[in-house]
N, C-alpha and C. Protein backbone atom coordinates (compact mmCIF):
# COMPACT_ATOMS: atom_id res chain seq x y z
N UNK A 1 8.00 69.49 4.02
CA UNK A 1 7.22 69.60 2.83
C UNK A 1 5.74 69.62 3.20
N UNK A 2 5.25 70.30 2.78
CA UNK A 2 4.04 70.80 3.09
C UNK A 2 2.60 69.30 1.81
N UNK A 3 1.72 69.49 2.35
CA UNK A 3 0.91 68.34 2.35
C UNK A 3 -0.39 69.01 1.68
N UNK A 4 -1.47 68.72 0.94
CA UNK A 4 -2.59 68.96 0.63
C UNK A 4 -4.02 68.26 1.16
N UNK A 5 -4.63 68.78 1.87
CA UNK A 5 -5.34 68.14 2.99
C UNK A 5 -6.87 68.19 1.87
N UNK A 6 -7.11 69.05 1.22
CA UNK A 6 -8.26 69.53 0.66
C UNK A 6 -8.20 70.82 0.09
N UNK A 7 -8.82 71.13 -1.07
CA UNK A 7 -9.17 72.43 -1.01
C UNK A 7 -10.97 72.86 -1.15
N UNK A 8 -11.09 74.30 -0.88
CA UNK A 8 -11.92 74.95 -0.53
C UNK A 8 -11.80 76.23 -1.10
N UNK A 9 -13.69 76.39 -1.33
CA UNK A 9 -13.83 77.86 -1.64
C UNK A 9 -14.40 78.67 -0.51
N UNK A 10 -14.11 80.27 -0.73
CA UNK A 10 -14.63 81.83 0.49
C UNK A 10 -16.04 81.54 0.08
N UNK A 11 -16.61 81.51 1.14
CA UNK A 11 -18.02 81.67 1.38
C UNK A 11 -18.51 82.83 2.20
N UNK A 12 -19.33 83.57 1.81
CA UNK A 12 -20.03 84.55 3.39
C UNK A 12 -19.90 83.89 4.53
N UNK A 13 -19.51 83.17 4.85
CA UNK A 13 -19.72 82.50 6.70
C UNK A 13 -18.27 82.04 6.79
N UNK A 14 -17.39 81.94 5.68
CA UNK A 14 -16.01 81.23 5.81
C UNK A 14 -15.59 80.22 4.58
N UNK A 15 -15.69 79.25 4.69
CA UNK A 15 -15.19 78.38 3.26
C UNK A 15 -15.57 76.71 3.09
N UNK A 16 -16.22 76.48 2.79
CA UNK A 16 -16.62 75.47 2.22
C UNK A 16 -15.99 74.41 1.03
N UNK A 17 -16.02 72.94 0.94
CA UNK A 17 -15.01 72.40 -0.17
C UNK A 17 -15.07 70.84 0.69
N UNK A 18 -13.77 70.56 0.35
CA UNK A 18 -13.50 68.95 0.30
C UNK A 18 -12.28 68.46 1.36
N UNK A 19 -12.69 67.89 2.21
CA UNK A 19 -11.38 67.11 3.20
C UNK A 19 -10.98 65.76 2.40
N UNK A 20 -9.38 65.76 1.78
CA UNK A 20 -9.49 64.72 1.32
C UNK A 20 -7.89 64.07 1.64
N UNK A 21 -8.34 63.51 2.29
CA UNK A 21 -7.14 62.08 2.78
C UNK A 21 -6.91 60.79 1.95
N UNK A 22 -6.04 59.59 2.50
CA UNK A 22 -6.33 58.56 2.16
C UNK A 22 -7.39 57.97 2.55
N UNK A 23 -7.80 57.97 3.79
CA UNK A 23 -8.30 57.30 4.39
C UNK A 23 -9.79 58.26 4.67
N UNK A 24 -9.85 59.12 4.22
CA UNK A 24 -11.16 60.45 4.27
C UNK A 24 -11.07 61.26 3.07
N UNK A 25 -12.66 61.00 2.49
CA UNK A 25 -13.04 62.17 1.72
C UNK A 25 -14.49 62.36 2.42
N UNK A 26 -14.50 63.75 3.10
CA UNK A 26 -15.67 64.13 3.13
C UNK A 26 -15.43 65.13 2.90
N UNK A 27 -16.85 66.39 2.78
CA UNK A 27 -17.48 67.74 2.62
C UNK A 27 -17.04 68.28 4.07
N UNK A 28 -16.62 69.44 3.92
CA UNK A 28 -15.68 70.43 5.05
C UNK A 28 -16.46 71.53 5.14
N UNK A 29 -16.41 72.38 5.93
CA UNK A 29 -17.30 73.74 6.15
C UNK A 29 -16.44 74.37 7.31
N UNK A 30 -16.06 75.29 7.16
CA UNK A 30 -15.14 76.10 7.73
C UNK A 30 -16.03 77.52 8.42
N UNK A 31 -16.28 77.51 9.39
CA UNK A 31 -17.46 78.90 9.25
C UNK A 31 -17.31 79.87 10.91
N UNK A 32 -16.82 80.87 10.45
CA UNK A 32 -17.07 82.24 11.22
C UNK A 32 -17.63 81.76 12.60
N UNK A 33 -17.07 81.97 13.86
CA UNK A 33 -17.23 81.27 15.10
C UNK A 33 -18.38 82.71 15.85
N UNK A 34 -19.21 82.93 15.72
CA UNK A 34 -20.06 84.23 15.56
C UNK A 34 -20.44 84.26 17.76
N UNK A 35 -20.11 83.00 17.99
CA UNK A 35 -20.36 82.36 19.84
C UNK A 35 -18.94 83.10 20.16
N UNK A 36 -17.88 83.69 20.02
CA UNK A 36 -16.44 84.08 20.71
C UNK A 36 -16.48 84.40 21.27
N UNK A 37 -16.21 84.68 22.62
CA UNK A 37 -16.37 85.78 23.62
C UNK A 37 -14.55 85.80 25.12
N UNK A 38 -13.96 84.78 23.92
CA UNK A 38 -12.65 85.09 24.84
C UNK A 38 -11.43 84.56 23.51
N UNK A 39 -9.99 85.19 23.99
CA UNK A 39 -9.41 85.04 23.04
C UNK A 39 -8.59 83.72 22.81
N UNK A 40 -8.87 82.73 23.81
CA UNK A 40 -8.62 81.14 23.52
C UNK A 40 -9.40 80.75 22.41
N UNK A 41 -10.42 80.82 22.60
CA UNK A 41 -11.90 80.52 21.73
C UNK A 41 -11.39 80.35 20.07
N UNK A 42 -12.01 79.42 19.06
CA UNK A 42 -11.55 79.83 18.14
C UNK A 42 -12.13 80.56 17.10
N UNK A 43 -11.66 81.48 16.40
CA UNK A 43 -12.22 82.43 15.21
C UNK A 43 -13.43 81.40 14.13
N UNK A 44 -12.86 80.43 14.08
CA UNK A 44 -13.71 79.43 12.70
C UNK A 44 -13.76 78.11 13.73
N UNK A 45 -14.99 77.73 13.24
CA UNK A 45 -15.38 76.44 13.40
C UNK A 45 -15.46 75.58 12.35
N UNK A 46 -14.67 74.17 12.70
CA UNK A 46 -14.96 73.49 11.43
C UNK A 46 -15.66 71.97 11.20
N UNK A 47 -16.70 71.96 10.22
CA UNK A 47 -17.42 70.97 10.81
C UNK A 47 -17.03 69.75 9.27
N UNK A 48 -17.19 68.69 9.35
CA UNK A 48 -17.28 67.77 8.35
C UNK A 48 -18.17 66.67 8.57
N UNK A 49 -18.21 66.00 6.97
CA UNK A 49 -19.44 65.17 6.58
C UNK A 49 -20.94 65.67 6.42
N UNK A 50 -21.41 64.39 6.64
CA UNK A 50 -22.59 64.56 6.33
C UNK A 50 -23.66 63.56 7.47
N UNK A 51 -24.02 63.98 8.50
CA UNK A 51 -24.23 64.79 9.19
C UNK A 51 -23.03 65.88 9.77
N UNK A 52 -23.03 67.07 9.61
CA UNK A 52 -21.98 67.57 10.15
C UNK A 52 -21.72 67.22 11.28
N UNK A 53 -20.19 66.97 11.57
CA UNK A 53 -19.73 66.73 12.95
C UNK A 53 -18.64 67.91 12.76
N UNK A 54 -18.62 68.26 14.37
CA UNK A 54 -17.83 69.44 14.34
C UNK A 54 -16.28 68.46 14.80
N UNK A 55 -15.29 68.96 13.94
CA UNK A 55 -13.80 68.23 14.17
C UNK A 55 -12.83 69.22 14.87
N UNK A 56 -12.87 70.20 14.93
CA UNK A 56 -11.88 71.54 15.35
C UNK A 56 -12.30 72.79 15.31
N UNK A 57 -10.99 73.67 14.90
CA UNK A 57 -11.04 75.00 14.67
C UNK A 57 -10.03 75.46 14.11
N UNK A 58 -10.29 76.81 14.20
CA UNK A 58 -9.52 78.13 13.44
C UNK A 58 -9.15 79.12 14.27
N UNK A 59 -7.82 79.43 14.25
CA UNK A 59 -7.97 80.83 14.96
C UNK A 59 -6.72 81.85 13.64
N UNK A 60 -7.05 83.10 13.32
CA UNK A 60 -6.72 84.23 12.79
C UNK A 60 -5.20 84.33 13.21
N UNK A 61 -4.13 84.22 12.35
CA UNK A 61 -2.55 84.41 12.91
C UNK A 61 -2.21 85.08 11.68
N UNK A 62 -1.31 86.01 12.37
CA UNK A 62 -0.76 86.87 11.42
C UNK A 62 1.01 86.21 10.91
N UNK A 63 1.70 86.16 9.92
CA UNK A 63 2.83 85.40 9.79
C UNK A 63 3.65 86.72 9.98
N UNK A 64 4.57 85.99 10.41
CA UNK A 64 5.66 87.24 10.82
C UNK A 64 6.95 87.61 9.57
N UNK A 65 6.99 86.68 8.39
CA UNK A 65 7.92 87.31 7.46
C UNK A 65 6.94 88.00 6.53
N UNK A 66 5.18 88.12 6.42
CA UNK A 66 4.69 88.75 5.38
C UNK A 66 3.93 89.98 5.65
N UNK A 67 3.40 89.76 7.45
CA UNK A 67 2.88 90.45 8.08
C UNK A 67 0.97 90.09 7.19
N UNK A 68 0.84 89.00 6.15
CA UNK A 68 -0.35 88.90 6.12
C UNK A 68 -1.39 87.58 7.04
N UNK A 69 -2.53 88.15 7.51
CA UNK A 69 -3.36 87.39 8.07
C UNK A 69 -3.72 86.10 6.90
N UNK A 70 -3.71 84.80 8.23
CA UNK A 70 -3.87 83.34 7.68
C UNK A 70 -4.91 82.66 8.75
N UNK A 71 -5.22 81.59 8.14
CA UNK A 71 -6.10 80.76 9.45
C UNK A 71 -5.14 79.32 9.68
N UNK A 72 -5.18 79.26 10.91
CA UNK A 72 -4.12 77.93 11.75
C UNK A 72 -4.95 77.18 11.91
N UNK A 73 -5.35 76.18 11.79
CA UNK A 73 -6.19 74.91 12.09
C UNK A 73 -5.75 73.63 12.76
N UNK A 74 -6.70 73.38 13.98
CA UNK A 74 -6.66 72.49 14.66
C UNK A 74 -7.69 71.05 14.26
N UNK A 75 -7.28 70.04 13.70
CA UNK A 75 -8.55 68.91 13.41
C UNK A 75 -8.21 67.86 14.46
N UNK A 76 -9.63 67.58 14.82
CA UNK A 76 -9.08 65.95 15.55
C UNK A 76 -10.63 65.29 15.65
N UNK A 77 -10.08 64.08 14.92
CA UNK A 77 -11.66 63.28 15.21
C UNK A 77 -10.71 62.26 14.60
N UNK A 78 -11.66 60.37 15.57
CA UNK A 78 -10.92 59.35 15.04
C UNK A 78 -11.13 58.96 13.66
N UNK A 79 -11.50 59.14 12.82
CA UNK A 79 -11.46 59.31 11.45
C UNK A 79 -9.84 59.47 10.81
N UNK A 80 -9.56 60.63 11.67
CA UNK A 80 -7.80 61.52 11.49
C UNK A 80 -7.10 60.45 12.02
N UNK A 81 -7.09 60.00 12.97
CA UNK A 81 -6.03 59.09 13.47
C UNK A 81 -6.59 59.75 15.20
N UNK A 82 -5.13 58.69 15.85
CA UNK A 82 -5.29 58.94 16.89
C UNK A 82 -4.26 60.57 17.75
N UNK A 83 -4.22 61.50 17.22
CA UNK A 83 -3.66 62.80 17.38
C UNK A 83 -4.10 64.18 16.66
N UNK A 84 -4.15 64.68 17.07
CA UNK A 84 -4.83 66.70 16.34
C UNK A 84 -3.87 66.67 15.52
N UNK A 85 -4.19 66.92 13.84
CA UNK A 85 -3.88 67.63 12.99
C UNK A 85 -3.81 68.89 13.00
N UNK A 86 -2.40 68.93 12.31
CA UNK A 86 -2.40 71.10 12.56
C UNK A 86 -2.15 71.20 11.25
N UNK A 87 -2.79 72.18 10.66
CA UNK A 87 -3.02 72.71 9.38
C UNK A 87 -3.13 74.30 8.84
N UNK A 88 -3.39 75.04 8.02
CA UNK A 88 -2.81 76.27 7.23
C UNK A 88 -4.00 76.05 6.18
N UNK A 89 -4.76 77.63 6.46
CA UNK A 89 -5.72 77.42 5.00
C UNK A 89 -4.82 78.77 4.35
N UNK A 90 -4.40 78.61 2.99
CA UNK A 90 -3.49 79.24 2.40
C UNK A 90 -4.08 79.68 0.93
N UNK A 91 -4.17 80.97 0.04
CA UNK A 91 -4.72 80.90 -1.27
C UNK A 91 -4.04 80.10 -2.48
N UNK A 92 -4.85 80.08 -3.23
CA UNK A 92 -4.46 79.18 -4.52
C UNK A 92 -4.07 80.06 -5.29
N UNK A 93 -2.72 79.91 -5.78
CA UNK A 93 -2.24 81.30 -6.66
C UNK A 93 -2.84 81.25 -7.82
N UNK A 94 -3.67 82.13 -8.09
CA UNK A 94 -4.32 82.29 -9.48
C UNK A 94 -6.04 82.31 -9.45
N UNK A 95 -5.87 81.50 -8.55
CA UNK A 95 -7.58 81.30 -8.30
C UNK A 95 -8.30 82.07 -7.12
N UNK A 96 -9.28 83.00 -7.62
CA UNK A 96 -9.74 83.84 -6.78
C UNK A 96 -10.60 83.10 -6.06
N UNK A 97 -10.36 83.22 -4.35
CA UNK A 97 -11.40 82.54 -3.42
C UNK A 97 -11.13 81.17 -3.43
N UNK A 98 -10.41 80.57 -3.83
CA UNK A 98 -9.93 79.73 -3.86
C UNK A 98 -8.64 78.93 -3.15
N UNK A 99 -8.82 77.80 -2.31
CA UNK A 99 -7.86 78.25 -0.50
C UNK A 99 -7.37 76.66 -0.93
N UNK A 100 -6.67 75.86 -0.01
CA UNK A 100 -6.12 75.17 0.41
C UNK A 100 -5.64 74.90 1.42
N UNK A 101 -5.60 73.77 1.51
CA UNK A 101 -5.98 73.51 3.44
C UNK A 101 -4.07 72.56 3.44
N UNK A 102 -3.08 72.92 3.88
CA UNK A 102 -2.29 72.58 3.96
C UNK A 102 -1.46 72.30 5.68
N UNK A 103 -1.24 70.59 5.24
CA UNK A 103 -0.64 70.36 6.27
C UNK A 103 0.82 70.40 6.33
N UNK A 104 1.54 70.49 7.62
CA UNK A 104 3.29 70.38 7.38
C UNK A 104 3.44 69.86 8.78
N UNK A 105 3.91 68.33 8.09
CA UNK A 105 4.16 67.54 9.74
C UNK A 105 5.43 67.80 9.96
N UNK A 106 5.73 67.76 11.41
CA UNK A 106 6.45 68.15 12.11
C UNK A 106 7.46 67.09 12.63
N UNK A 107 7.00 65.66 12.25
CA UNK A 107 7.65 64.11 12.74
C UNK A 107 7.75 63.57 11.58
């Protein structure tokens, strides 16, 4: 079962919105990795709070039953716990530009 981490709106640079946990609510910024220059590297950088701290990334995956492009997300900062969060920014049906940051644990 899939999890609601935050949602977020499309911005020119990527997507902007709310990380919201039990244990975390901060301001999220999701933004266009414009430094790439190899294909480990990730597509989006994502930073939270206030001072931004950068927590992870993004990289561009295509799903194989829809054939449409998604972003895979990697978070890790001790805030999260002690392990990388993997996450799915996914649209909000109905709401234009309008995303959701969904987790699906695996344990």
């Amino acid at each position: 079962m899939a999890n609601a981490l935050g949602y977020i709106n499309e911005t020119e640079t990527g997507f902007e919105g709310k990380l919201a946990m039990m244990s975390l609510n901060t301001p999220i910024r999701i933004v266009k990795n414009d430094k790439k220059t190899a294909e480990k590297q990730p597509d989006y950088r994502v930073y939270a709070g206030q001072p931004s701290a950068d927590i992870g990334g993004g990289w561009l995956r295509t799903a194989a039953s829809s054939g449409r492009e998604y972003v895979s997300l990697t978070l890790s900062d001790p805030m999260i716990g002690p392990r990388s969060l993997y996450a799915t920014i996914a649209p909000v049906k109905g709401k234009e530009g309008r995303h959701v940051i969904l987790w699906n644990p695996k344990d």
